[in-house]
C-alpha atoms as a PDB file:
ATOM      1  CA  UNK A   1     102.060 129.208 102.005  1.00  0.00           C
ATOM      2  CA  UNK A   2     105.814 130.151 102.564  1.00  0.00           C
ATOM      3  CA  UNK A   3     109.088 128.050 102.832  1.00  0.00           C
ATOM      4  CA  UNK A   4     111.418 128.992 104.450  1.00  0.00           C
ATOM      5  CA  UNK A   5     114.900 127.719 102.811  1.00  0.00           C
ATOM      6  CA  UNK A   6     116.690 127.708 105.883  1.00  0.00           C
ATOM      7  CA  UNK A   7     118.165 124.517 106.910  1.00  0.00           C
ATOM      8  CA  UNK A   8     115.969 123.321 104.320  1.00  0.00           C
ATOM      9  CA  UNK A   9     118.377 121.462 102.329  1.00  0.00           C
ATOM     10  CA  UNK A  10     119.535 119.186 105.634  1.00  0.00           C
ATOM     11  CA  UNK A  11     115.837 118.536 106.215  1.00  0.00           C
ATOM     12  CA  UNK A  12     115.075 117.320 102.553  1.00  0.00           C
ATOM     13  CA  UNK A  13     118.020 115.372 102.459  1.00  0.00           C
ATOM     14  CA  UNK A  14     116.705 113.326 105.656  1.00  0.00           C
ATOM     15  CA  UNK A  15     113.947 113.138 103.811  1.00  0.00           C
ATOM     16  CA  UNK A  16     115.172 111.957 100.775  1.00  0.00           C
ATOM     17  CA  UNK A  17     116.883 109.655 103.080  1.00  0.00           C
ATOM     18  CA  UNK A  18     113.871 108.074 105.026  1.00  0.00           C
ATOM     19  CA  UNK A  19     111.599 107.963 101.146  1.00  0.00           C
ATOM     20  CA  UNK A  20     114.974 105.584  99.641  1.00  0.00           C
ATOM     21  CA  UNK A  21     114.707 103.286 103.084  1.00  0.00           C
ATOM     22  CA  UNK A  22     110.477 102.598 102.585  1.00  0.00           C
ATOM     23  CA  UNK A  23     109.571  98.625 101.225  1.00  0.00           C
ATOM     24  CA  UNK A  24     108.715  99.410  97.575  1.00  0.00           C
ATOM     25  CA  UNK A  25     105.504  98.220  98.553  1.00  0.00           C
ATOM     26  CA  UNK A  26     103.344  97.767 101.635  1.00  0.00           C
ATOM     27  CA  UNK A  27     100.884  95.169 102.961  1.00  0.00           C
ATOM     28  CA  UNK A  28      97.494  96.602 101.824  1.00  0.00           C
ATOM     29  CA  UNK A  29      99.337  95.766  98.476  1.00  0.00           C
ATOM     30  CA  UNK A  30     100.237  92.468  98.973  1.00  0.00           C
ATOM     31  CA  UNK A  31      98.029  90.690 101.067  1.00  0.00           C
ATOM     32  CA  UNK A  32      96.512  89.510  98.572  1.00  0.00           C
ATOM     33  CA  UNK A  33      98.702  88.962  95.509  1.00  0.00           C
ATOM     34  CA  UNK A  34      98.522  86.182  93.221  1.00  0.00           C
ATOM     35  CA  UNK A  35     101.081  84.578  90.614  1.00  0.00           C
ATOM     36  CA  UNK A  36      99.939  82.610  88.018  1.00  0.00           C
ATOM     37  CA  UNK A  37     101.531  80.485  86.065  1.00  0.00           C
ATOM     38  CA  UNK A  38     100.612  79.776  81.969  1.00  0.00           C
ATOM     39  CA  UNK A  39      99.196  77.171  80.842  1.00  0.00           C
ATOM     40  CA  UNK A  40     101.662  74.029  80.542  1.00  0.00           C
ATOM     41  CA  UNK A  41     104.287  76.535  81.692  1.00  0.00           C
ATOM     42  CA  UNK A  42     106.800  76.493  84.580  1.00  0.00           C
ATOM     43  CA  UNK A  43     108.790  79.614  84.430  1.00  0.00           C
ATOM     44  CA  UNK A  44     107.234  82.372  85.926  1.00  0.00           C
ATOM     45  CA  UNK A  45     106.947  86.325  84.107  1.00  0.00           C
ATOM     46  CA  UNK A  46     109.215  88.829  84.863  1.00  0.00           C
ATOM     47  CA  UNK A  47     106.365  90.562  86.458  1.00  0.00           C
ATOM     48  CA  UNK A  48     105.253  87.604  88.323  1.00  0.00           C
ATOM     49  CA  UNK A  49     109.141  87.065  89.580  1.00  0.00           C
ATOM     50  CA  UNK A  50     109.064  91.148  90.906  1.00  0.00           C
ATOM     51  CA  UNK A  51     105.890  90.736  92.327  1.00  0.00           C
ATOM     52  CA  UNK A  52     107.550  87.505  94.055  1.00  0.00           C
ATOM     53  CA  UNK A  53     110.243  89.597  94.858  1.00  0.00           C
ATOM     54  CA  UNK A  54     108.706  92.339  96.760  1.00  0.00           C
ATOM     55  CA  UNK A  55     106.800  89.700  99.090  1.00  0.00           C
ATOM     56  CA  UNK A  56     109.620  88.413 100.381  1.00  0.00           C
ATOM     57  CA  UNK A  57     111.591  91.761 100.702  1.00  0.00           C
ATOM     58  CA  UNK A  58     108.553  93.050 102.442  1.00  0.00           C
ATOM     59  CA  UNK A  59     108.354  89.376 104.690  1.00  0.00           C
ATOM     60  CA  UNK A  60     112.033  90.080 105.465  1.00  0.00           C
ATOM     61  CA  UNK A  61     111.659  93.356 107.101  1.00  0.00           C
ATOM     62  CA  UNK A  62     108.660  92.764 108.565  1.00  0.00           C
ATOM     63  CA  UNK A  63     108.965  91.305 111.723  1.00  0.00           C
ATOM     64  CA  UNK A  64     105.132  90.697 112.498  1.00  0.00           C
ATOM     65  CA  UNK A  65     104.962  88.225 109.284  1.00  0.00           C
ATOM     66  CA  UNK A  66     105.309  84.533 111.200  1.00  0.00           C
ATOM     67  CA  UNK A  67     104.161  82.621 108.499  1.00  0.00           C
ATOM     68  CA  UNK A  68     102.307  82.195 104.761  1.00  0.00           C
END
């Protein structure tokens, strides 16, 4: 396998680029997500509140979510 290195730096940058503008997560990851609560609890975990958080970044840019 060779690489050429010319242009190469433009063309990783793009693709630096277009990796930093992908959802941190997609739907096969999400569909079907749960968040529990504990026991006599009503605050959520932190983990709970990120995985909360990447469902509705992920509803926000997807445009072919109508509902949940």
């Amino acid at each position: 396998l060779a690489l050429s290195s010319v242009n190469f730096r433009r063309a990783y940058e793009q693709y630096r680029d277009c990796l930093a503008d992908l959802l941190p997560v997609n739907f096969e990851q999400i569909k079907r997500s749960r968040v529990h609560f504990r026991t006599a609890q009503h605050e959520l975990t932190a983990g709970s509140r990120e995985k909360l958080a990447h469902i509705v970044e992920y509803v926000q840019a997807e445009n072919t979510v109508t509902g949940f």
